[in-house]
N, C-alpha and C. Protein backbone atom coordinates (compact mmCIF):
# COMPACT_ATOMS: atom_id res chain seq x y z
N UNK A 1 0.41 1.96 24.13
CA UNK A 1 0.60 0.93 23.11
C UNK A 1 -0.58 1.00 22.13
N UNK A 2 0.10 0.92 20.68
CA UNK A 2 -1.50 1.03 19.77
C UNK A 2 -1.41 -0.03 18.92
N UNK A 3 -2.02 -0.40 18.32
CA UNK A 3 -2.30 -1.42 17.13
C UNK A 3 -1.90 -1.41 15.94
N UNK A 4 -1.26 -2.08 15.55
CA UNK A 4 -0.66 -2.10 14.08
C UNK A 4 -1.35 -2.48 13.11
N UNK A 5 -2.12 -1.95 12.15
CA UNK A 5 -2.82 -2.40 11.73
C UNK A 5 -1.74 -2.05 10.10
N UNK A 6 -2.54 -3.23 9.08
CA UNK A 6 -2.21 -3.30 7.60
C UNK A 6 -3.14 -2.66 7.06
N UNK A 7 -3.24 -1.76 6.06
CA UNK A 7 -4.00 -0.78 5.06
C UNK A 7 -3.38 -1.54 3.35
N UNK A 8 -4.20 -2.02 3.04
CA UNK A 8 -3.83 -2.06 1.64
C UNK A 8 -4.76 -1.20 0.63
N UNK A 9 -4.23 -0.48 -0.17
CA UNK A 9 -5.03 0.00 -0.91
C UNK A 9 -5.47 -0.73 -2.44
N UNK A 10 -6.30 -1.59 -2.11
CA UNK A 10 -6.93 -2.77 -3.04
C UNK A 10 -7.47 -2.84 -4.16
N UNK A 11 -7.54 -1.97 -5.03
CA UNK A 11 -7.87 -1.79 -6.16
C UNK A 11 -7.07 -2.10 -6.88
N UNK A 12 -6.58 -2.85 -7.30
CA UNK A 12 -5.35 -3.54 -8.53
C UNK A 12 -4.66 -3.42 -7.64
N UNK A 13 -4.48 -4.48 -6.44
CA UNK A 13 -3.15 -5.17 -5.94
C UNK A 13 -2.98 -6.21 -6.17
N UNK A 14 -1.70 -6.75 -6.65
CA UNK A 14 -1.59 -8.25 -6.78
C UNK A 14 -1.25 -9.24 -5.74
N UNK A 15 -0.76 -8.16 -4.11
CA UNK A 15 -0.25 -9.30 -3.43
C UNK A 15 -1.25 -9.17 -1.90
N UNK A 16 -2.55 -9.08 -2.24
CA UNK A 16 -3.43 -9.61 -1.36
C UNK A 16 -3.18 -10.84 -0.49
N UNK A 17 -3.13 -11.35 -1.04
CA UNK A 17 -3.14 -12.93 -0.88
C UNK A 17 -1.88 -12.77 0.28
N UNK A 18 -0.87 -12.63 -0.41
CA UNK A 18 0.55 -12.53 0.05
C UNK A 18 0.40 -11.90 1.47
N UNK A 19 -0.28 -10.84 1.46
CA UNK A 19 0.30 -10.10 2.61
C UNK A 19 -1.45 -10.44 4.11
N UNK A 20 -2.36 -11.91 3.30
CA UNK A 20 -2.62 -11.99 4.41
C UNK A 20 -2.32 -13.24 5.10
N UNK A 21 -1.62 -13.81 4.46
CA UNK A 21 -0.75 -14.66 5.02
C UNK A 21 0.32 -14.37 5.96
N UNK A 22 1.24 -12.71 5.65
CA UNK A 22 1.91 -12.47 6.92
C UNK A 22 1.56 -11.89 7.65
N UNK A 23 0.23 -11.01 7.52
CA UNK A 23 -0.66 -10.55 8.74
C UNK A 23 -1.11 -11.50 9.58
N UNK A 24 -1.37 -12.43 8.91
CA UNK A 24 -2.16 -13.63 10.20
C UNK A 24 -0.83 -14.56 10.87
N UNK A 25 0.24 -14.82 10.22
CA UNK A 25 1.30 -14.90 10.93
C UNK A 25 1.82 -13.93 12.45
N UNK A 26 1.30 -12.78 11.79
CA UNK A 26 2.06 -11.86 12.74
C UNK A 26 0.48 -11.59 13.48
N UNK A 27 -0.38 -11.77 13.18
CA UNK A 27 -1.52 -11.25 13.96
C UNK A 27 -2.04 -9.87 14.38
N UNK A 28 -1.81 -9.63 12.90
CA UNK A 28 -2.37 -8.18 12.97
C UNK A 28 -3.13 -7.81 11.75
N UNK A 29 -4.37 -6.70 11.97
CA UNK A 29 -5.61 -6.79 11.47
C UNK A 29 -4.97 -6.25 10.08
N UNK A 30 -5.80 -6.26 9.09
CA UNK A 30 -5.86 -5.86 7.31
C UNK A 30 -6.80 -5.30 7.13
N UNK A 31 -6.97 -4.20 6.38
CA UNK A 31 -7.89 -4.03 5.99
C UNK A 31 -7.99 -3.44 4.55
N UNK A 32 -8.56 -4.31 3.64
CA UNK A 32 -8.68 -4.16 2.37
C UNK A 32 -9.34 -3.15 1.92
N UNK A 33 -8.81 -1.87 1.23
CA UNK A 33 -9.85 -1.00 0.98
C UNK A 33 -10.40 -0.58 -0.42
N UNK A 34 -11.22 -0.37 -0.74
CA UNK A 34 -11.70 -0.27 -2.34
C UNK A 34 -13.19 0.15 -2.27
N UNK A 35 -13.50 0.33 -3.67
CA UNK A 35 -15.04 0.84 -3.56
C UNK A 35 -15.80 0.06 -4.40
N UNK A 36 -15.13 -1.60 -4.12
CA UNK A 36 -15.84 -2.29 -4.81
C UNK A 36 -15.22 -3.70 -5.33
N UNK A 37 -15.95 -4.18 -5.32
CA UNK A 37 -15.99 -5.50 -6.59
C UNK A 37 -14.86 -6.67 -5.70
N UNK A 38 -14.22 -6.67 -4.40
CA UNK A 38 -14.10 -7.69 -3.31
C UNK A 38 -14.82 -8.76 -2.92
N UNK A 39 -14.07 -9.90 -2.74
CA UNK A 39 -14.86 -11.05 -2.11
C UNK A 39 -14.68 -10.54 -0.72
N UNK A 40 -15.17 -10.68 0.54
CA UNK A 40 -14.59 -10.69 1.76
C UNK A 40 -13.92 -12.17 1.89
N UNK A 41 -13.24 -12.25 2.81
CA UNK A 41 -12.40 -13.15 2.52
C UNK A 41 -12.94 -13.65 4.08
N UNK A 42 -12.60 -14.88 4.19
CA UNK A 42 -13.20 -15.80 5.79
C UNK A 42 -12.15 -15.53 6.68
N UNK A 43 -10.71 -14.83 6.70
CA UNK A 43 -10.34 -14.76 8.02
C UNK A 43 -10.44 -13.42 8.69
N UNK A 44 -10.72 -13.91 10.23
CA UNK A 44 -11.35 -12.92 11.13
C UNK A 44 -10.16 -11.62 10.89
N UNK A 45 -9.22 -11.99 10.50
CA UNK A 45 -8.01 -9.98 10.74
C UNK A 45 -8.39 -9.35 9.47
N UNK A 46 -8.84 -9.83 8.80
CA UNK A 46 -8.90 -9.60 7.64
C UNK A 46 -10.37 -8.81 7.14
N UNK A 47 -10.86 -7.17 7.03
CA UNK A 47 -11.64 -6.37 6.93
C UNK A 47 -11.75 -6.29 5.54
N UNK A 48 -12.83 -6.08 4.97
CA UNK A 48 -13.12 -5.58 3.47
C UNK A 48 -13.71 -4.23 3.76
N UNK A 49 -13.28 -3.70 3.68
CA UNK A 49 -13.49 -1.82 3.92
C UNK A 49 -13.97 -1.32 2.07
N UNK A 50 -15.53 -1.20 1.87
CA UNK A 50 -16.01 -0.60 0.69
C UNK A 50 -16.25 0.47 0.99
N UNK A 51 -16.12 1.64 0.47
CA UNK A 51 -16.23 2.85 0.45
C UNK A 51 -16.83 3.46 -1.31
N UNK A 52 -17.42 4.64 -0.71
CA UNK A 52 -18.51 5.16 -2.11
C UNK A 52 -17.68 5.56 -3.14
N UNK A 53 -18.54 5.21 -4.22
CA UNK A 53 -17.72 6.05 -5.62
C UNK A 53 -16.82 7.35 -5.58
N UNK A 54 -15.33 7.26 -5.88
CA UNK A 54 -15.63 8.37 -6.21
C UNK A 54 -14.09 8.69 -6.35
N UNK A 55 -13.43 10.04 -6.82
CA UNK A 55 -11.77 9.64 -7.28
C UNK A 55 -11.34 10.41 -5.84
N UNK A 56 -10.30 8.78 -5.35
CA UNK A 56 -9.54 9.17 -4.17
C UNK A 56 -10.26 8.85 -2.80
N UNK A 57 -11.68 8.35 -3.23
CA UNK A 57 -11.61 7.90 -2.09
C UNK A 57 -11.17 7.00 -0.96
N UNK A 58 -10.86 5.87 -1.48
CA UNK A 58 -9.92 4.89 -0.72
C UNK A 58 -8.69 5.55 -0.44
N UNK A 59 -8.50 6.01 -1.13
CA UNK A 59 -6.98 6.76 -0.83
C UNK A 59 -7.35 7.77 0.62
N UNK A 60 -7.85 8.49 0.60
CA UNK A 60 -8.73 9.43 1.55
C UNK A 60 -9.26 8.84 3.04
N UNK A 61 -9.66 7.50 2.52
CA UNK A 61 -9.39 6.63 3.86
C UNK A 61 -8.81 6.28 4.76
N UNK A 62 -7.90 5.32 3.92
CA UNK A 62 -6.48 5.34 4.52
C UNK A 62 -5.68 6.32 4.74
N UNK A 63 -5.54 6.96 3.89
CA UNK A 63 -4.80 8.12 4.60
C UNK A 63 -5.07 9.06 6.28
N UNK A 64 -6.61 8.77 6.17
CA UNK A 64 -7.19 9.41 7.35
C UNK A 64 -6.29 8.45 8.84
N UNK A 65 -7.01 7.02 8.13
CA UNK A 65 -6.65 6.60 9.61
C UNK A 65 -4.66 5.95 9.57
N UNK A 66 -3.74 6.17 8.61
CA UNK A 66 -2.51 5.24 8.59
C UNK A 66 -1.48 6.39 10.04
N UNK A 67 -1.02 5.82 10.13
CA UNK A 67 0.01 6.58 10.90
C UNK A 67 1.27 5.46 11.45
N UNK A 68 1.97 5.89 12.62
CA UNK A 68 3.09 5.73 13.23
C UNK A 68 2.63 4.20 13.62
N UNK A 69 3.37 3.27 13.23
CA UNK A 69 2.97 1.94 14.15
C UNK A 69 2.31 1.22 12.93
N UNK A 70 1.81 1.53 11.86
CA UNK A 70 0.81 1.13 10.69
C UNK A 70 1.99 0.90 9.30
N UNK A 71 1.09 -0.29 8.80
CA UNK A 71 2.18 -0.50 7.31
C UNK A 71 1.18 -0.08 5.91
N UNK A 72 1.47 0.78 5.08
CA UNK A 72 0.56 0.37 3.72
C UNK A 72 0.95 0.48 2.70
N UNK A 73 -0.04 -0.49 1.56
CA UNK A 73 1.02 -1.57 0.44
C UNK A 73 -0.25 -0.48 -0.56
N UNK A 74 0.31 0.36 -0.65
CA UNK A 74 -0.03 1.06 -2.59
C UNK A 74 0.92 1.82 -3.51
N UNK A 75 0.76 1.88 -4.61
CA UNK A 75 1.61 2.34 -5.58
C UNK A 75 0.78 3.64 -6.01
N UNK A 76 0.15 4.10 -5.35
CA UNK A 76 -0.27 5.33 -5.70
C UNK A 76 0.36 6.67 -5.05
N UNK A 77 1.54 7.37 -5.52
CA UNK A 77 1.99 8.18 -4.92
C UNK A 77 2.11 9.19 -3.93
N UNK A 78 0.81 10.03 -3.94
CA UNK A 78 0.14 10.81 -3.54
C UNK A 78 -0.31 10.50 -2.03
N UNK A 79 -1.21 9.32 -2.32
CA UNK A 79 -1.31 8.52 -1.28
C UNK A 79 0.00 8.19 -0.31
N UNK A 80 1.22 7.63 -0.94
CA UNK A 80 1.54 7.20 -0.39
C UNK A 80 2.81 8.30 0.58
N UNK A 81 2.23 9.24 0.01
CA UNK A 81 3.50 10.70 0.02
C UNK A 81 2.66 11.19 1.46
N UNK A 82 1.35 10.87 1.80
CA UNK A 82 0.26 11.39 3.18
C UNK A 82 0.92 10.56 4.21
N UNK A 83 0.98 9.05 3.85
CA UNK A 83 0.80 8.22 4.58
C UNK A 83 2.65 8.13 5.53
N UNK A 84 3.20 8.20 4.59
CA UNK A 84 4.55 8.66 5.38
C UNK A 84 4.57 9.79 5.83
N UNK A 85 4.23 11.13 5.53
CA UNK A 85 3.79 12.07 6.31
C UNK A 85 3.55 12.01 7.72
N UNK A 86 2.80 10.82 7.92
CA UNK A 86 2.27 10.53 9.18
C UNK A 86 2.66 9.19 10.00
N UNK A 87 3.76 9.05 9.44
CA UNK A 87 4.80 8.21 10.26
C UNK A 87 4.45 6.77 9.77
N UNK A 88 3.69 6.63 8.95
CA UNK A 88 3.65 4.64 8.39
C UNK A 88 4.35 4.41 7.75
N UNK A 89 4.72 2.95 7.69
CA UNK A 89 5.65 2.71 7.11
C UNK A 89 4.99 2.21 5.37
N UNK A 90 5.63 2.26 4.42
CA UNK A 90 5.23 2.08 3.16
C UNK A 90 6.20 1.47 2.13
N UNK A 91 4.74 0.75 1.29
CA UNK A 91 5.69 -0.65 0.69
C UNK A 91 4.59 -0.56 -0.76
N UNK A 92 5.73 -0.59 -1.82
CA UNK A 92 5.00 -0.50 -3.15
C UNK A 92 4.47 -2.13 -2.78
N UNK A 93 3.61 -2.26 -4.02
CA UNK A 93 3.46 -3.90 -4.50
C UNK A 93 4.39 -5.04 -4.76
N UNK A 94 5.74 -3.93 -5.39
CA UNK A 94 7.07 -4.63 -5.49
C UNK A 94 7.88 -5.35 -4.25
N UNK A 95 7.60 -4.24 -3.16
CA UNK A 95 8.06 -4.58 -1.73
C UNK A 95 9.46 -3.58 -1.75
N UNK A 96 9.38 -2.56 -2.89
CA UNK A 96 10.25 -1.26 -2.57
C UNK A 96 9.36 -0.46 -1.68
N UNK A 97 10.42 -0.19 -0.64
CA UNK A 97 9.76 0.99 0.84
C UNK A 97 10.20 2.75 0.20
N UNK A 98 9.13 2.90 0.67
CA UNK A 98 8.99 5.14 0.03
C UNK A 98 8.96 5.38 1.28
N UNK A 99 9.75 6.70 1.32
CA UNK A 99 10.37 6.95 2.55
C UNK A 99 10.11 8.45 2.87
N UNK A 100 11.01 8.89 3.81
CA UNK A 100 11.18 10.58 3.68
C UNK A 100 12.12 10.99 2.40
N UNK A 101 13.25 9.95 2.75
CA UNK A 101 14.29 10.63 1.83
C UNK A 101 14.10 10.06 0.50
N UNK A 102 12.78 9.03 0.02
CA UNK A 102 12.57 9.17 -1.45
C UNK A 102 11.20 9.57 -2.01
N UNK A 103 10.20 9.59 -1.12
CA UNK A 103 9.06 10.08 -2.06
C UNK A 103 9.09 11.34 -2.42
N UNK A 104 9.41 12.40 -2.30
CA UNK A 104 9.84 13.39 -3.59
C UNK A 104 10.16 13.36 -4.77
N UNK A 105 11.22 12.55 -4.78
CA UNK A 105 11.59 12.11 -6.09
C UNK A 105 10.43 11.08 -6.86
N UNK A 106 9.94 9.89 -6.17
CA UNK A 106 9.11 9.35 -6.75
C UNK A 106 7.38 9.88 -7.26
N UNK A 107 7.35 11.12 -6.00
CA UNK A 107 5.88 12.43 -6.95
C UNK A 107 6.52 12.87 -7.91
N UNK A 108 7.66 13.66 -7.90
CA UNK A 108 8.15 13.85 -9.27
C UNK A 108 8.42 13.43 -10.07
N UNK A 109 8.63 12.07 -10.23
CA UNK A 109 8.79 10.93 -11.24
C UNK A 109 7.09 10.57 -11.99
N UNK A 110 6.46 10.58 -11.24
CA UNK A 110 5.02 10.55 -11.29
C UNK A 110 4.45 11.35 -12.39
N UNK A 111 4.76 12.70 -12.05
CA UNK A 111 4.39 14.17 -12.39
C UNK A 111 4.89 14.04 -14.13
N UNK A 112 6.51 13.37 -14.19
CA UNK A 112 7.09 13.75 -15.20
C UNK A 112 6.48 12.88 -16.41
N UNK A 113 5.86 11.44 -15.59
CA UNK A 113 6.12 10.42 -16.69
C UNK A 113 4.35 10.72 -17.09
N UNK A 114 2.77 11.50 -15.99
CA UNK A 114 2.04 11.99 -16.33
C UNK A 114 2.25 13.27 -17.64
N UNK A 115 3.11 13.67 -17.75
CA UNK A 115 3.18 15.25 -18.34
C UNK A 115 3.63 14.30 -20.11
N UNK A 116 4.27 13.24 -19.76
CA UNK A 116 5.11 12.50 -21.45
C UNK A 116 4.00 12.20 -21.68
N UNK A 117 2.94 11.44 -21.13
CA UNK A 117 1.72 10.62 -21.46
C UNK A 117 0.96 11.87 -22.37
N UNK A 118 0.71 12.51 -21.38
CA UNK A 118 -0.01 13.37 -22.25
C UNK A 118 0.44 14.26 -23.61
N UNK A 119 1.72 14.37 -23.44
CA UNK A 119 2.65 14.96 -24.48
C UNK A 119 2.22 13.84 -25.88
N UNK A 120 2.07 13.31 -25.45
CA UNK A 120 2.94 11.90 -26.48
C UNK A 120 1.15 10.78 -26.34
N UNK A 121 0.22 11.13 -27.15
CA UNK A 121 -0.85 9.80 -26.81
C UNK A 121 -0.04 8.33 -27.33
N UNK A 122 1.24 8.01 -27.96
CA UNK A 122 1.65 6.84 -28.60
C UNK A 122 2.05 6.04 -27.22
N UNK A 123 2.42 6.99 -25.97
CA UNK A 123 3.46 6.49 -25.15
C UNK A 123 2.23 6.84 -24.11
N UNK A 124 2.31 4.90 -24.15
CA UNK A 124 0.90 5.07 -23.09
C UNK A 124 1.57 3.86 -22.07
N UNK A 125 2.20 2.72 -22.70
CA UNK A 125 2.66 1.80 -22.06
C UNK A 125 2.09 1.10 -20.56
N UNK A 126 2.00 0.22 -19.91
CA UNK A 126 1.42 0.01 -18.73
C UNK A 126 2.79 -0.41 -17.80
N UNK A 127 3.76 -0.02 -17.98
CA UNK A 127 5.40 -0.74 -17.38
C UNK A 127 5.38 -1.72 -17.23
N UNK A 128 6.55 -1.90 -16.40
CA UNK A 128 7.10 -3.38 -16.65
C UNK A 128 5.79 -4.46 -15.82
N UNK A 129 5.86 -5.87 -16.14
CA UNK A 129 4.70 -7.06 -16.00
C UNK A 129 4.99 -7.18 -14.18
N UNK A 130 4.38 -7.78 -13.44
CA UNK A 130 4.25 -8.07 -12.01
C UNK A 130 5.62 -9.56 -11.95
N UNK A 131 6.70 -9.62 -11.38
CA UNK A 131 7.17 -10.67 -11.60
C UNK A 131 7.59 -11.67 -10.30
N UNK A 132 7.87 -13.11 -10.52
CA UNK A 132 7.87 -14.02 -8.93
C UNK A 132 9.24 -13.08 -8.16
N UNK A 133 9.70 -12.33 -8.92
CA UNK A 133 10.89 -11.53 -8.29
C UNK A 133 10.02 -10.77 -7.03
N UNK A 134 9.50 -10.09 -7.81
CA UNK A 134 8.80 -8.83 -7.16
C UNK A 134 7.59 -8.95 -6.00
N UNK A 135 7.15 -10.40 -6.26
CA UNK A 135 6.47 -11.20 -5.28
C UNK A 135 7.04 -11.17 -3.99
N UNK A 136 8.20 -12.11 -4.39
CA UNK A 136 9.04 -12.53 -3.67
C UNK A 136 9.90 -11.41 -2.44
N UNK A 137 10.08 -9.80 -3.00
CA UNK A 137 10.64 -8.93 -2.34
C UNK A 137 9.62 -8.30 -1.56
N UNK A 138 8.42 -8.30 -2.14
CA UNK A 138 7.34 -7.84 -1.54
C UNK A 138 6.87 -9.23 -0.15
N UNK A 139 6.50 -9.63 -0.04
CA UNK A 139 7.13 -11.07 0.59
C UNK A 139 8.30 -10.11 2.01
N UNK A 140 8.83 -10.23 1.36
CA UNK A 140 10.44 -10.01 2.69
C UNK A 140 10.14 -8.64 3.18
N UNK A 141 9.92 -7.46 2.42
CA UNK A 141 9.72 -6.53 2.79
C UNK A 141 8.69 -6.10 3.26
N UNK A 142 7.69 -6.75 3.68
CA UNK A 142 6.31 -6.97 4.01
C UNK A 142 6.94 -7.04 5.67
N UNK A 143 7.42 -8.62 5.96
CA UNK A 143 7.78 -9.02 6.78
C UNK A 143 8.51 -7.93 7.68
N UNK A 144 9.47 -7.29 6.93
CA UNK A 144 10.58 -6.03 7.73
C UNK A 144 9.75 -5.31 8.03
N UNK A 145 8.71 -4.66 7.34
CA UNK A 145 7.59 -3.73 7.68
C UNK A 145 6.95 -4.13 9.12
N UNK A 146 6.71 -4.90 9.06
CA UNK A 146 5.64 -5.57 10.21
C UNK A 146 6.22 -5.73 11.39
N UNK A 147 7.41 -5.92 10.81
CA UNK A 147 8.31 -6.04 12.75
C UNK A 147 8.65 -5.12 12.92
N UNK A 148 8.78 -3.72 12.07
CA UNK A 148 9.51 -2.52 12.57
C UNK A 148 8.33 -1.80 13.33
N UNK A 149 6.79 -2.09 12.55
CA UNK A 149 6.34 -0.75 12.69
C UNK A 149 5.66 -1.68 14.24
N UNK A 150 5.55 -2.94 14.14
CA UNK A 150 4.94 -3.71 16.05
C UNK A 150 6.02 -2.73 16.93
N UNK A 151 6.92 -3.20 16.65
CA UNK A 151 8.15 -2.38 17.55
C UNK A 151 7.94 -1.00 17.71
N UNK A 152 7.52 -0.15 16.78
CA UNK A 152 7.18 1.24 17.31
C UNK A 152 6.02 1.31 17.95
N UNK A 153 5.17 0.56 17.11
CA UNK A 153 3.46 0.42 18.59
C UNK A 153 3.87 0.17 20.08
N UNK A 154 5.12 -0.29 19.87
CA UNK A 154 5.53 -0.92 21.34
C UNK A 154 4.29 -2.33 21.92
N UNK A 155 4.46 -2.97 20.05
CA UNK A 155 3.88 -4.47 20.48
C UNK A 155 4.74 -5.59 20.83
C-alpha cells in the first residue's frame, strides 16, 4: 500500500485553494511546488516544496516523484505527458483529465499553437479567462481523481 499524495504544479494555479480543501477532506498530503514567491499555508498536509531557479525545474520535481496512486493539477504539457507516463492521474486547472489516449494530441496542440506564436508576433493572446465553470469542474474532477487514484494505492 503507498500514499497518495497531490503534486500541484504552483506557479500560476488558480485552484490552490480549491484543491486543499479536498485534500484535507480526503486526507491526503499536497504538495505545492514552485521556485518561489508562496505563502506556506498552516495546514499540516499541506507542503510548500521551493525549489532553485531555473526552466523546468518544478516540473522536474514532480515528475521525479508522481506516479501510480498520485494526482497532479498542471497545464503544462510536457510535464504532464511524464507524469501519465508513470501512471498518475492528471487534471488541467480546468478539471479536464490528460490521459494515454489524449496527451498526444494535446503536445501537439501545444507544438502547433507555439510554432503560430512565433509565426505571427500579433497572435500572442493569453486564451480564454479562468471561469466559476471551470472552478467548478475542476472541483468534481479533483474529487474523481482522488478516489480513483486512493483505490489504486489500495487506500
Amino acid at each position: 500500500m503507498t500514499q497518495t499524495t497531490l503534486y500541484i504544479d504552483a506557479d500560476a494555479c488558480p485552484v490552490k485553494a480549491e484543491a486543499e480543501r479536498v485534500t484535507t477532506r480526503h486526507k491526503v498530503p499536497m504538495k505545492l511546488v514552485s521556485n518561489g514567491g508562496l505563502r506556506p499555508p498552516a495546514n499540516p498536509l499541506v507542503e510548500t516544496v521551493i525549489v532553485p531557479d531555473g526552466p523546468d525545474v518544478a516540473d522536474m520535481w514532480i515528475a521525479e516523484r508522481a506516479g501510480k496512486g498520485d494526482v497532479v493539477v498542471t497545464s503544462d504539457m510536457p510535464l504532464a505527458a511524464k507524469c501519465v507516463e508513470a501512471g498518475a492521474q492528471v487534471l488541467r486547472h480546468d478539471g479536464s483529465s490528460l490521459t494515454q489516449a489524449n496527451i498526444g494530441q494535446q503536445l501537439a496542440m501545444r507544438d502547433l499553437m507555439a510554432d503560430l506564436r512565433s509565426a505571427d508576433p500579433f497572435r500572442q493572446g493569453g486564451g480564454k479567462s479562468f471561469s466559476k465553470a471551470d472552478r467548478s469542474r475542476f472541483l468534481d474532477a479533483l474529487e474523481r481523481a482522488l478516489r480513483a487514484a486512493k483505490k489504486e494505492a489500495g487506500i
